[in-house]
N, C-alpha and C. Protein backbone atom coordinates (compact mmCIF):
# COMPACT_ATOMS: atom_id res chain seq x y z
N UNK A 1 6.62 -11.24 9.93
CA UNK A 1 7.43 -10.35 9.14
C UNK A 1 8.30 -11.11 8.16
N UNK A 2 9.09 -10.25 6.85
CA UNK A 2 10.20 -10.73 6.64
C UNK A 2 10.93 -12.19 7.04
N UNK A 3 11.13 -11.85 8.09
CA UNK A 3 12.60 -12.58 8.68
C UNK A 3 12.03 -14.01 9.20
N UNK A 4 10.38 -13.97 9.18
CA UNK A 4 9.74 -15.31 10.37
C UNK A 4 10.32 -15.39 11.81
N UNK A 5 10.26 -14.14 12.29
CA UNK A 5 10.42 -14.14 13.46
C UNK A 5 9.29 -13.76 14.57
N UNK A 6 8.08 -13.63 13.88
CA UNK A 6 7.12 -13.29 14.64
C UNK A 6 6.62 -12.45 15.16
N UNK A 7 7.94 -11.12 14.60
CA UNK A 7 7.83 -9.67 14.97
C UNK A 7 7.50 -9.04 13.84
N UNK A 8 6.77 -8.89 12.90
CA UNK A 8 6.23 -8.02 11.79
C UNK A 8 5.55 -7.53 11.94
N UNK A 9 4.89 -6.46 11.13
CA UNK A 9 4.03 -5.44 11.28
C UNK A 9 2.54 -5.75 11.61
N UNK A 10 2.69 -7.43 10.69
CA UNK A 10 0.94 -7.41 10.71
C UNK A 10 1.19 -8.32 12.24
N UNK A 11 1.81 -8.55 13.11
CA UNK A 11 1.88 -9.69 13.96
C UNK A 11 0.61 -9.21 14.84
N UNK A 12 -0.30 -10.04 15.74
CA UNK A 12 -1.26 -9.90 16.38
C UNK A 12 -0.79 -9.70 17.75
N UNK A 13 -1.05 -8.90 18.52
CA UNK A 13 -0.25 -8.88 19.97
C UNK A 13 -0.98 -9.49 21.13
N UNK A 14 -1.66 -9.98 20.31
CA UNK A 14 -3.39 -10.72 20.88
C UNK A 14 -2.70 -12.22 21.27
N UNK A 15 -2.15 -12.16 20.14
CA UNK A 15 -1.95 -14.10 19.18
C UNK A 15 -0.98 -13.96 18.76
N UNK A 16 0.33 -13.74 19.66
CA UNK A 16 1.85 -13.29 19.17
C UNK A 16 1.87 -14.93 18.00
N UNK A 17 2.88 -14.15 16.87
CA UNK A 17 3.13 -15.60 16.72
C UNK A 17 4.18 -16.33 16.58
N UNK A 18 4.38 -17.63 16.20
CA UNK A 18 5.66 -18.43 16.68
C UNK A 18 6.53 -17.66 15.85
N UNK A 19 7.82 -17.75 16.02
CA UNK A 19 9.49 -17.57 15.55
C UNK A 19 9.90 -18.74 14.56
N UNK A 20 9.40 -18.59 13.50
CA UNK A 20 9.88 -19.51 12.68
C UNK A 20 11.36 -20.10 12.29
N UNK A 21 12.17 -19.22 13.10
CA UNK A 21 13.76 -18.75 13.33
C UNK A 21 14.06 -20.31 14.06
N UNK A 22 13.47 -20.21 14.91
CA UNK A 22 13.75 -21.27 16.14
C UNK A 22 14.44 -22.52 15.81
N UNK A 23 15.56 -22.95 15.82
CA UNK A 23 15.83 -24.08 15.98
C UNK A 23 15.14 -25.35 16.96
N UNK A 24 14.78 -25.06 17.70
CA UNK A 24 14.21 -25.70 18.45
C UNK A 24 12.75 -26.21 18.55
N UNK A 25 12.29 -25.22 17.34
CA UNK A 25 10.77 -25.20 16.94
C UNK A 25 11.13 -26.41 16.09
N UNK A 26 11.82 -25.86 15.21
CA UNK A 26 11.46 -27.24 14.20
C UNK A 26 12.05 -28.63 14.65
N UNK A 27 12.90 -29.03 15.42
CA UNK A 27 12.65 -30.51 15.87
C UNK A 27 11.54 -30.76 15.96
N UNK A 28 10.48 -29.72 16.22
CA UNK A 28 9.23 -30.10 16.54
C UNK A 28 8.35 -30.08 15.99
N UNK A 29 8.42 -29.37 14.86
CA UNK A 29 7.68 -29.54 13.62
C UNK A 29 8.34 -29.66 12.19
N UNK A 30 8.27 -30.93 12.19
CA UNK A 30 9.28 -32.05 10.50
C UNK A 30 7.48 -31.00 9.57
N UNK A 31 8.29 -31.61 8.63
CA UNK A 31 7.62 -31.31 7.65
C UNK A 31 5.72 -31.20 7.77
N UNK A 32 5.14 -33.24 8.12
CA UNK A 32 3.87 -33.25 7.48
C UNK A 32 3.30 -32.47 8.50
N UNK A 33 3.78 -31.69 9.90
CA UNK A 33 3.40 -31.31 11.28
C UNK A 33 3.17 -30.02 10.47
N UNK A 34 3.95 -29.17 9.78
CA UNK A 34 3.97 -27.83 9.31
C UNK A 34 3.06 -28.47 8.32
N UNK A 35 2.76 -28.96 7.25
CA UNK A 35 1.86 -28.86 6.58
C UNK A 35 0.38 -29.21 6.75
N UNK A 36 0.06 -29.56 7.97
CA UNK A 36 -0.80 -29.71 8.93
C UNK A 36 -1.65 -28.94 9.76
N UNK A 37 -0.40 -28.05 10.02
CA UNK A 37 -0.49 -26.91 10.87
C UNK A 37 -1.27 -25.34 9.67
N UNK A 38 -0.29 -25.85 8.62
CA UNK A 38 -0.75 -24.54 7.74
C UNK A 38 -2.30 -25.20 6.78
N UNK A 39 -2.47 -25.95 6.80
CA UNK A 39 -3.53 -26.49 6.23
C UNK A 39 -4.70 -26.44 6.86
N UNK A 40 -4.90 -27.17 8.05
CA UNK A 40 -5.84 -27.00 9.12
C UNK A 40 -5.82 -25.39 9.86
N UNK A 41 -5.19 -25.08 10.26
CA UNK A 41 -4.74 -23.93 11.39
C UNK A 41 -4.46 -24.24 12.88
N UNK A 42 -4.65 -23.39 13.23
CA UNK A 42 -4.54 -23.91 14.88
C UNK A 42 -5.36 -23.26 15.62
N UNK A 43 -5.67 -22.73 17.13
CA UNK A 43 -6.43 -22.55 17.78
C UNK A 43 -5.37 -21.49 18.58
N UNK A 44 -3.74 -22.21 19.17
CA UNK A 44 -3.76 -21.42 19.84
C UNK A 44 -1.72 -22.18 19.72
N UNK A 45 -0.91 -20.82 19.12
CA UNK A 45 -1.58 -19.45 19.02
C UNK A 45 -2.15 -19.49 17.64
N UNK A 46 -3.38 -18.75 17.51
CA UNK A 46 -4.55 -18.68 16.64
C UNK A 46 -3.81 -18.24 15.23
N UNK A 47 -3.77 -19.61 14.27
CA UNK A 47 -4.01 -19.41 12.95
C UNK A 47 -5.23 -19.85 11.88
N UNK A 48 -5.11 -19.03 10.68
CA UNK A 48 -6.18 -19.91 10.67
C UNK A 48 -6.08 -20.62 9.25
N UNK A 49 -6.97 -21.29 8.84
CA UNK A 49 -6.44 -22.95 8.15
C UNK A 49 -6.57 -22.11 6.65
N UNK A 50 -5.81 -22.50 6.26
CA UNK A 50 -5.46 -22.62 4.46
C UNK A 50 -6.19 -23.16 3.40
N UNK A 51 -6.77 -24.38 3.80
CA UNK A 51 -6.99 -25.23 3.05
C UNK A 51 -8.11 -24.51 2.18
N UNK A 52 -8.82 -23.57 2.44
CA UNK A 52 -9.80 -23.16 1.50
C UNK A 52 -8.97 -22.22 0.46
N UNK A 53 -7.50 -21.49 0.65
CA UNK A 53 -7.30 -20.34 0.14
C UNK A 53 -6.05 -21.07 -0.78
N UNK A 54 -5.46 -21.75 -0.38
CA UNK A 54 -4.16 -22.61 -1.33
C UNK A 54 -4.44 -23.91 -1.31
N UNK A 55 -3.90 -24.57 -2.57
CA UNK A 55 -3.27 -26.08 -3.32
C UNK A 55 -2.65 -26.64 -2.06
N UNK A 56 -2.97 -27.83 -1.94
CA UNK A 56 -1.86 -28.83 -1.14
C UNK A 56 -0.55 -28.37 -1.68
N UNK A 57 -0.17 -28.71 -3.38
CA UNK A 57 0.95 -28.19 -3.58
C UNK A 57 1.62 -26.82 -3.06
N UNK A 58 0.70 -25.91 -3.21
CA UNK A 58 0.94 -24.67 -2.69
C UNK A 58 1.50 -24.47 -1.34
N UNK A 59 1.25 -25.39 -0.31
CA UNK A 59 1.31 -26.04 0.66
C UNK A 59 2.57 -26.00 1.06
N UNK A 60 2.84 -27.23 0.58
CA UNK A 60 4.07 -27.91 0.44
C UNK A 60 5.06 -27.08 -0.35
N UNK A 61 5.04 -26.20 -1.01
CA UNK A 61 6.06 -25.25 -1.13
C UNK A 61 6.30 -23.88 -0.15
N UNK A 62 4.89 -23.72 0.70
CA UNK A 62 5.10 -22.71 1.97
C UNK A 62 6.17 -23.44 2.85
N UNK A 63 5.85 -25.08 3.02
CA UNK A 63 6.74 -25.80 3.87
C UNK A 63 8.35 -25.80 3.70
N UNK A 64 8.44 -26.18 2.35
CA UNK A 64 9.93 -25.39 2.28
C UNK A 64 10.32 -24.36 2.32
N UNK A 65 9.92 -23.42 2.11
CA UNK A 65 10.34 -22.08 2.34
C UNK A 65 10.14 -21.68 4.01
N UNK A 66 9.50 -22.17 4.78
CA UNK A 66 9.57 -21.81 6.32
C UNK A 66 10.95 -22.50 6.79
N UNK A 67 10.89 -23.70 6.41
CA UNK A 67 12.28 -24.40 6.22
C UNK A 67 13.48 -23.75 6.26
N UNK A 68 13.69 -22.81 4.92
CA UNK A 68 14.70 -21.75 4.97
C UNK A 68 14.80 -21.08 5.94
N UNK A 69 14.28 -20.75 6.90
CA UNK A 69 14.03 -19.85 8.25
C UNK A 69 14.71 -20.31 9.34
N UNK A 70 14.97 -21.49 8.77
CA UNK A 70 15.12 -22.32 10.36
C UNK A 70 16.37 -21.74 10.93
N UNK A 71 16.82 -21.54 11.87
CA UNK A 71 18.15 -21.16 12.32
C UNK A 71 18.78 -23.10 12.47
N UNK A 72 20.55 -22.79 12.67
CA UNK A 72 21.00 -23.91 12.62
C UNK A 72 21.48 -24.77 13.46
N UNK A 73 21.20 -24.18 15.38
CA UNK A 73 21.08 -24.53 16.54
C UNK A 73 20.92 -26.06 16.96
């Protein structure tokens, strides 16, 4: 949704997905980890990879903007 909290409309209840909110998430994912993550995808919980649909640059500006999300925990 909105907010990157993982609760939006399109969210999968299958393949909840992460809380981009989280302080605690992102110690754990610095930057090249998120652009990694959105590039490739993941498996589980199931995203799926970018790299055919956006620019590296394109990329790397999703990465800052998830950034903004972060809570300050």
């Amino acid at each position: 949704g909105a907010d990157g909290s993982g609760h939006g409309p399109e969210a999968d209840p299958q393949h909840p997905p992460a809380d981009l909110t989280s302080a605690r998430r992102a110690i754990l994912n610095p930057d090249g980890v998120l652009f990694y993550k959105i590039w490739n995808g993941r498996a589980k919980p199931r995203m799926p990879a970018m790299e055919s649909e956006m620019s590296a640059d394109d990329t790397w500006m999703v990465v800052q903007y998830v950034k903004t999300l972060r809570g300050k925990n």
